[in-house]
N, C-alpha and C. Protein backbone atom coordinates (compact mmCIF):
# COMPACT_ATOMS: atom_id res chain seq x y z
N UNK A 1 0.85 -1.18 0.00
CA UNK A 1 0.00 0.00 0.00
C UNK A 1 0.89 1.23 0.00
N UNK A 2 0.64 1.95 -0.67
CA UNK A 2 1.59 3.36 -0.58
C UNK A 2 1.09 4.52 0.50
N UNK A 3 2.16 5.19 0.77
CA UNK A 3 2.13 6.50 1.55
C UNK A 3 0.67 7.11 1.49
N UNK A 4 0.24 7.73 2.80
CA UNK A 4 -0.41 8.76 2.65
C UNK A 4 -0.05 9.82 2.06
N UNK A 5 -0.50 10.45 1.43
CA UNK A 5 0.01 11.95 1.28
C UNK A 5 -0.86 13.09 2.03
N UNK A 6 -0.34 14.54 1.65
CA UNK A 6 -1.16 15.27 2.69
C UNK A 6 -1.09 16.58 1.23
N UNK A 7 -2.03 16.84 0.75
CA UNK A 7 -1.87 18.05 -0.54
C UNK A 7 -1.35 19.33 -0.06
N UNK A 8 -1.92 20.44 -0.91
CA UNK A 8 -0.81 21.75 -0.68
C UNK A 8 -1.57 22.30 0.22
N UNK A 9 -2.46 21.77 0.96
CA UNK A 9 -3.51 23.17 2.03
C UNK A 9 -3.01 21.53 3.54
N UNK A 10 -2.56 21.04 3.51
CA UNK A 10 -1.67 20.11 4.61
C UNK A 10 -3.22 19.11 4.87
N UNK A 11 -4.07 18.73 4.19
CA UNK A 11 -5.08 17.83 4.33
C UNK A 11 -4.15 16.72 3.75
N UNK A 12 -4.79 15.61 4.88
CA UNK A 12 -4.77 13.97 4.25
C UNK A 12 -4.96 14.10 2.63
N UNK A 13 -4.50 13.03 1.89
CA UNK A 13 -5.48 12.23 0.37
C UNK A 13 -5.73 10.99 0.97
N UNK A 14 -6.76 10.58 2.18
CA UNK A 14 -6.61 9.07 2.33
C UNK A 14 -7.78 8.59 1.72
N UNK A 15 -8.25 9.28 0.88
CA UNK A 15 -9.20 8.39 -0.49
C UNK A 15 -9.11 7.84 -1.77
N UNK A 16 -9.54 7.01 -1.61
CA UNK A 16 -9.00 6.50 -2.77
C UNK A 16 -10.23 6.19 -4.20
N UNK A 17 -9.82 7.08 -5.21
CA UNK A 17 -10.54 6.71 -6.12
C UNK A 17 -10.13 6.07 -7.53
N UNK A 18 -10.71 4.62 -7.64
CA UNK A 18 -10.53 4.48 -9.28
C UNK A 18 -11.22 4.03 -10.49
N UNK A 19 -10.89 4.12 -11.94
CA UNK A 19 -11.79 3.76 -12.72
C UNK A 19 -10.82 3.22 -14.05
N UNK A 20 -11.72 2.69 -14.67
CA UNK A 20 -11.42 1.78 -15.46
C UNK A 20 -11.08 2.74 -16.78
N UNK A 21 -10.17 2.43 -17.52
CA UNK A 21 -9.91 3.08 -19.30
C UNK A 21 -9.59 2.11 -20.46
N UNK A 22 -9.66 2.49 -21.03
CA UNK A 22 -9.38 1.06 -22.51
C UNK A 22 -8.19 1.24 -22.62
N UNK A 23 -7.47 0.42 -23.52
CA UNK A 23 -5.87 0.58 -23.72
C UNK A 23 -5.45 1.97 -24.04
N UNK A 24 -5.89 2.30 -25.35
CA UNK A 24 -5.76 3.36 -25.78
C UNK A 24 -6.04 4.88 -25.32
N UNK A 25 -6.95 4.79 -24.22
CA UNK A 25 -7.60 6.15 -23.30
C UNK A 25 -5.83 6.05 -22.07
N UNK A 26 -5.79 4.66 -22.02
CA UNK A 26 -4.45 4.59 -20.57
C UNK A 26 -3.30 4.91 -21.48
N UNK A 27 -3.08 4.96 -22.68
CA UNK A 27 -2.00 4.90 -23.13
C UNK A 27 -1.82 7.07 -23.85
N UNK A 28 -3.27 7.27 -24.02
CA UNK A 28 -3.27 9.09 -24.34
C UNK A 28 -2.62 9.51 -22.33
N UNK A 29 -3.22 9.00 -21.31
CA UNK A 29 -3.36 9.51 -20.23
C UNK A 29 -2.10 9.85 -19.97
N UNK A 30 -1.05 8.59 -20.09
CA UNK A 30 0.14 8.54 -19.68
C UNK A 30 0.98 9.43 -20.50
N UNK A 31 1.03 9.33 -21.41
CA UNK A 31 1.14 10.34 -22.70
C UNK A 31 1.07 12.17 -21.97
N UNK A 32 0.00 12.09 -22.30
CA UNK A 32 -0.77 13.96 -21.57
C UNK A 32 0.22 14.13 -20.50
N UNK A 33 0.35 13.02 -19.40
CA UNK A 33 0.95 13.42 -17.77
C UNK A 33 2.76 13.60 -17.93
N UNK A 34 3.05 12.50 -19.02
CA UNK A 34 4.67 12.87 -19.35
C UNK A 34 5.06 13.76 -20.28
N UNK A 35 3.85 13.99 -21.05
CA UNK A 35 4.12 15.56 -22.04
C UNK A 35 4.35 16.64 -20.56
N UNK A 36 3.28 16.46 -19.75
CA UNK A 36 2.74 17.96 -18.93
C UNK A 36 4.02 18.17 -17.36
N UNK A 37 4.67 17.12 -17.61
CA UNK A 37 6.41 16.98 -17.05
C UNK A 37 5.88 17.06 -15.05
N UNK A 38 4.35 16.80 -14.64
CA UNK A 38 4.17 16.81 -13.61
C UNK A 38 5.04 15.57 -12.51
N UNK A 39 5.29 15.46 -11.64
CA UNK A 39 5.74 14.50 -11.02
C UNK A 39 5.12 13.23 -10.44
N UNK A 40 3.64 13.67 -10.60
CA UNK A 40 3.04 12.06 -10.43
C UNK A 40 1.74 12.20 -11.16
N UNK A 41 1.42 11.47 -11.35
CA UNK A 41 0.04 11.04 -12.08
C UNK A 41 -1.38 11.30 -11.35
N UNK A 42 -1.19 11.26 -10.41
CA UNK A 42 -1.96 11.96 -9.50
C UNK A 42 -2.40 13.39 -9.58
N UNK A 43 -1.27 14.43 -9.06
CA UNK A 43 -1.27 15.61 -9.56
C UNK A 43 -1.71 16.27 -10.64
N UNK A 44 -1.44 15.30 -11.64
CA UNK A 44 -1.81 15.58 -13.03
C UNK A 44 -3.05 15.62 -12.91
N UNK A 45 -3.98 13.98 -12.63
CA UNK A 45 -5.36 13.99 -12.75
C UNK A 45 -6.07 15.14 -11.86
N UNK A 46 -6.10 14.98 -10.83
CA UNK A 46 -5.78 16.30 -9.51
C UNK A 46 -6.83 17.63 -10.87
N UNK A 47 -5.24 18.15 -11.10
CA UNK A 47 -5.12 19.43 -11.46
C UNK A 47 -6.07 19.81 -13.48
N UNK A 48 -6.24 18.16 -13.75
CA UNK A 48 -6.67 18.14 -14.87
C UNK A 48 -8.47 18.23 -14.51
N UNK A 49 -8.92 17.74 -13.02
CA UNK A 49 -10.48 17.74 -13.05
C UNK A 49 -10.84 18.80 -12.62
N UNK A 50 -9.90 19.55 -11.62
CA UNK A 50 -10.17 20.69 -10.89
C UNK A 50 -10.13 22.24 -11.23
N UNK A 51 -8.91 21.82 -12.01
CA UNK A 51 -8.88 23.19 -12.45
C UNK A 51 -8.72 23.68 -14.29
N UNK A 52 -8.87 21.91 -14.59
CA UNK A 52 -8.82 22.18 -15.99
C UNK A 52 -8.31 22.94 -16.81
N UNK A 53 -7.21 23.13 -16.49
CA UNK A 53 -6.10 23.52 -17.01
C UNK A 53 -5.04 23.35 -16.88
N UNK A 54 -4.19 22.62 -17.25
CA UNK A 54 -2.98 22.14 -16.46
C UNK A 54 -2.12 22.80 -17.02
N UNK A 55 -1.29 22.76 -16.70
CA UNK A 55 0.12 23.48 -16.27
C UNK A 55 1.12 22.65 -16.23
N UNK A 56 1.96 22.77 -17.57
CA UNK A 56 3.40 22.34 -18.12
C UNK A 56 4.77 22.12 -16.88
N UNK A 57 5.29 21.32 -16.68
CA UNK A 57 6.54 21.67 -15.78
C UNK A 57 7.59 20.65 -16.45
N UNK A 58 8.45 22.26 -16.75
CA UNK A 58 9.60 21.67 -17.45
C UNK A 58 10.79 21.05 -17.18
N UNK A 59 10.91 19.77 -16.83
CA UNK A 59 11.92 18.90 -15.75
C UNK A 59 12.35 17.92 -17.26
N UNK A 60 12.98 17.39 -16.55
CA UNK A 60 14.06 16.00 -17.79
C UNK A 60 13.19 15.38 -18.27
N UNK A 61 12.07 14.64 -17.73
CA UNK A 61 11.76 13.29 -17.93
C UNK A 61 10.36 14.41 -19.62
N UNK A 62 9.98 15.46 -18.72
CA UNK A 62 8.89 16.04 -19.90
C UNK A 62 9.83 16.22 -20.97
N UNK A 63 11.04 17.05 -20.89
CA UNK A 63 11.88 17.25 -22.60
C UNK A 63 12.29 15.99 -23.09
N UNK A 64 12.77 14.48 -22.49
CA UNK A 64 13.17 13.59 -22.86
C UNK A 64 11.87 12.97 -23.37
N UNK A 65 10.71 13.07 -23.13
CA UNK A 65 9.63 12.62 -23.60
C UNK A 65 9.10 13.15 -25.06
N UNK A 66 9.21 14.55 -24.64
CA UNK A 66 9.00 15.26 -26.05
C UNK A 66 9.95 14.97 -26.81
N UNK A 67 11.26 14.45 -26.53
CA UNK A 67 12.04 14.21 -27.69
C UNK A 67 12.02 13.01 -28.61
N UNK A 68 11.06 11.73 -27.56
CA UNK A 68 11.00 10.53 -27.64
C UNK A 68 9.69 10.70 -28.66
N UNK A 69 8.58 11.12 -28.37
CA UNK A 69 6.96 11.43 -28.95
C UNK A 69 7.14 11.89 -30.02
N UNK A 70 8.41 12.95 -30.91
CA UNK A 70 8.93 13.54 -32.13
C UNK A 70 9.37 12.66 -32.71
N UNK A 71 10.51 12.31 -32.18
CA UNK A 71 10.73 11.11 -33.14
C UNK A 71 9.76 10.23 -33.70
N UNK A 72 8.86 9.82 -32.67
CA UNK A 72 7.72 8.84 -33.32
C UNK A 72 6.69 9.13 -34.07
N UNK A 73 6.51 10.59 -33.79
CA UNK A 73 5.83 11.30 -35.00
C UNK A 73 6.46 11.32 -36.21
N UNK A 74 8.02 12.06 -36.73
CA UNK A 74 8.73 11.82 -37.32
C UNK A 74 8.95 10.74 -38.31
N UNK A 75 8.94 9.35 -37.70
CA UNK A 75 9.29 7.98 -38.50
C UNK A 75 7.44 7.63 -38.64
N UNK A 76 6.61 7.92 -38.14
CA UNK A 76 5.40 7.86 -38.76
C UNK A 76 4.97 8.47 -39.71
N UNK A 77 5.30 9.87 -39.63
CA UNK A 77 5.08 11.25 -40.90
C UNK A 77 5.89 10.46 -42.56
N UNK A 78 7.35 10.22 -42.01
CA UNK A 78 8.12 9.23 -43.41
C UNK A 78 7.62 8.13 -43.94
N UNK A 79 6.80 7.38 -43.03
CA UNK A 79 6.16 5.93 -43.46
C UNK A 79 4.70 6.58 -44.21
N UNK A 80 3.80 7.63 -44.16
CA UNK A 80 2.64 7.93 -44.56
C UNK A 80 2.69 8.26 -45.99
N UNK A 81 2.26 7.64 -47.29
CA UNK A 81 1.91 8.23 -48.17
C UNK A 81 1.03 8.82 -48.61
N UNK A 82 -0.28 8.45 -47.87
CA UNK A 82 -1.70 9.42 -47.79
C UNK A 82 -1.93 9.37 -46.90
N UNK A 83 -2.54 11.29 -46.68
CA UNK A 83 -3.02 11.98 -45.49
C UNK A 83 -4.31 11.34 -45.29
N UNK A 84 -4.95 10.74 -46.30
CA UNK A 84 -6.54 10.30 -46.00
C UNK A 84 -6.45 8.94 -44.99
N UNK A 85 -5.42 8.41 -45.06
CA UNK A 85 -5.39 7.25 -44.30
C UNK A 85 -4.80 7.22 -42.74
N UNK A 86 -4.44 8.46 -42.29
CA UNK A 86 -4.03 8.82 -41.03
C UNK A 86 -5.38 8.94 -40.10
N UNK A 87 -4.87 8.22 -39.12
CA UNK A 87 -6.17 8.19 -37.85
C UNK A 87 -5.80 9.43 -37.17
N UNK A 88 -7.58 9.91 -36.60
CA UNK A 88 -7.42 10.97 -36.47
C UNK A 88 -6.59 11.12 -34.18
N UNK A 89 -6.57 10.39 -34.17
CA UNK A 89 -5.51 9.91 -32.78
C UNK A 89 -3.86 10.49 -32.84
N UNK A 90 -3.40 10.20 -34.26
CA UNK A 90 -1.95 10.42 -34.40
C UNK A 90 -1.80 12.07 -34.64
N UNK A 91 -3.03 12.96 -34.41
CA UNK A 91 -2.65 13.97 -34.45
C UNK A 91 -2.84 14.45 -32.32
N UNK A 92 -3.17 14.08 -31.77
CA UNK A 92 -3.54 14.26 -30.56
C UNK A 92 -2.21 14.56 -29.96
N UNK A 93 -1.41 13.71 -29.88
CA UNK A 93 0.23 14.03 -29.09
C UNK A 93 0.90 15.60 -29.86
N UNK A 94 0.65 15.71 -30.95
CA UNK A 94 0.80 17.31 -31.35
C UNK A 94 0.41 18.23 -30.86
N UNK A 95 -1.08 18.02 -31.05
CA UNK A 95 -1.67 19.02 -30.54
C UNK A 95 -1.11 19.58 -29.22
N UNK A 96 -1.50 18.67 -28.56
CA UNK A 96 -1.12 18.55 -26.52
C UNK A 96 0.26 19.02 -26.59
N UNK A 97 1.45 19.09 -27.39
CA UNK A 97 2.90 19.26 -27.62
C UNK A 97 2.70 20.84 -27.74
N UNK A 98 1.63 21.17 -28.92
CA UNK A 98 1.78 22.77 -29.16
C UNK A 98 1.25 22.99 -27.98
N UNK A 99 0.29 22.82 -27.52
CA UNK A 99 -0.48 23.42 -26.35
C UNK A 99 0.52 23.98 -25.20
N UNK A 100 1.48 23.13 -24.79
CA UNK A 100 2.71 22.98 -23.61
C UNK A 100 3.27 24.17 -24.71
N UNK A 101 4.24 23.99 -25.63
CA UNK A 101 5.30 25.04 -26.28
C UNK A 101 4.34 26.35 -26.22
N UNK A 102 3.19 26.35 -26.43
CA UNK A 102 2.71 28.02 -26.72
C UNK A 102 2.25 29.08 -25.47
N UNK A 103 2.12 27.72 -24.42
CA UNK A 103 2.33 27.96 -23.06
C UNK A 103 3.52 28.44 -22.29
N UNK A 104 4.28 27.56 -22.75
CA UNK A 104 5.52 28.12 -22.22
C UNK A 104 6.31 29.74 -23.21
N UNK A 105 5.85 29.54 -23.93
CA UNK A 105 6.08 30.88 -25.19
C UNK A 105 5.25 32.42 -24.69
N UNK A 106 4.16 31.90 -23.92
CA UNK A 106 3.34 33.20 -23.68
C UNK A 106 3.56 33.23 -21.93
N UNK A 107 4.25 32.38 -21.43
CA UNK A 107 4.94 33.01 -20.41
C UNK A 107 5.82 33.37 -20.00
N UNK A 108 6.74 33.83 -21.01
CA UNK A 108 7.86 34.57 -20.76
C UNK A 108 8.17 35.77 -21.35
């Protein structure tokens, strides 16, 4: 069983909530939380129901991710000979990519 934690106003989290996702919903989630460079998955969901808007944090594991997610866009973009045959999924990790860069662009 893991740690209690106690959030940023010093309350317990000793609840526990969970729910079920298909491969592909667990595989965008994980995706979104290592684009958005938060430190746990938690936080992420946290800050993704509450305040619906999340907020980029730029640490190793988010730029090593974005560098990893390019590439795979990259060697997918070279393998495509028609745009009509691209699912509309393989544009989602972009999007969420500009979203973080134009964020971080309009705050500085």
């Amino acid at each position: 069983m893991s740690a209690k934690n106690k959030d940023d106003k010093n309350r317990w989290r000793s609840e526990t909530i969970a729910f079920r996702l298909s491969k592909p919903e667990r595989e965008q989630l994980e995706k979104r939380y290592k684009l958005s460079g938060y430190g746990t998955k938690q936080d992420f969901i946290i800050d993704s129901l509450f305040k619906q808007n999340v907020i980029a944090h730029e640490t190793p594991i988010m730029i090593t991710t974005f560098r990893k997610e390019l590439n795979l866009i990259l060697n997918e973009l070279e393998r495509i000979d028609d745009i009509n045959k691209v699912d509309e999924e393989f544009f989602t990790p972009i999007i969420r990519m500009l979203e973080i860069l134009e964020a971080f662009y309009s705050a500085k």
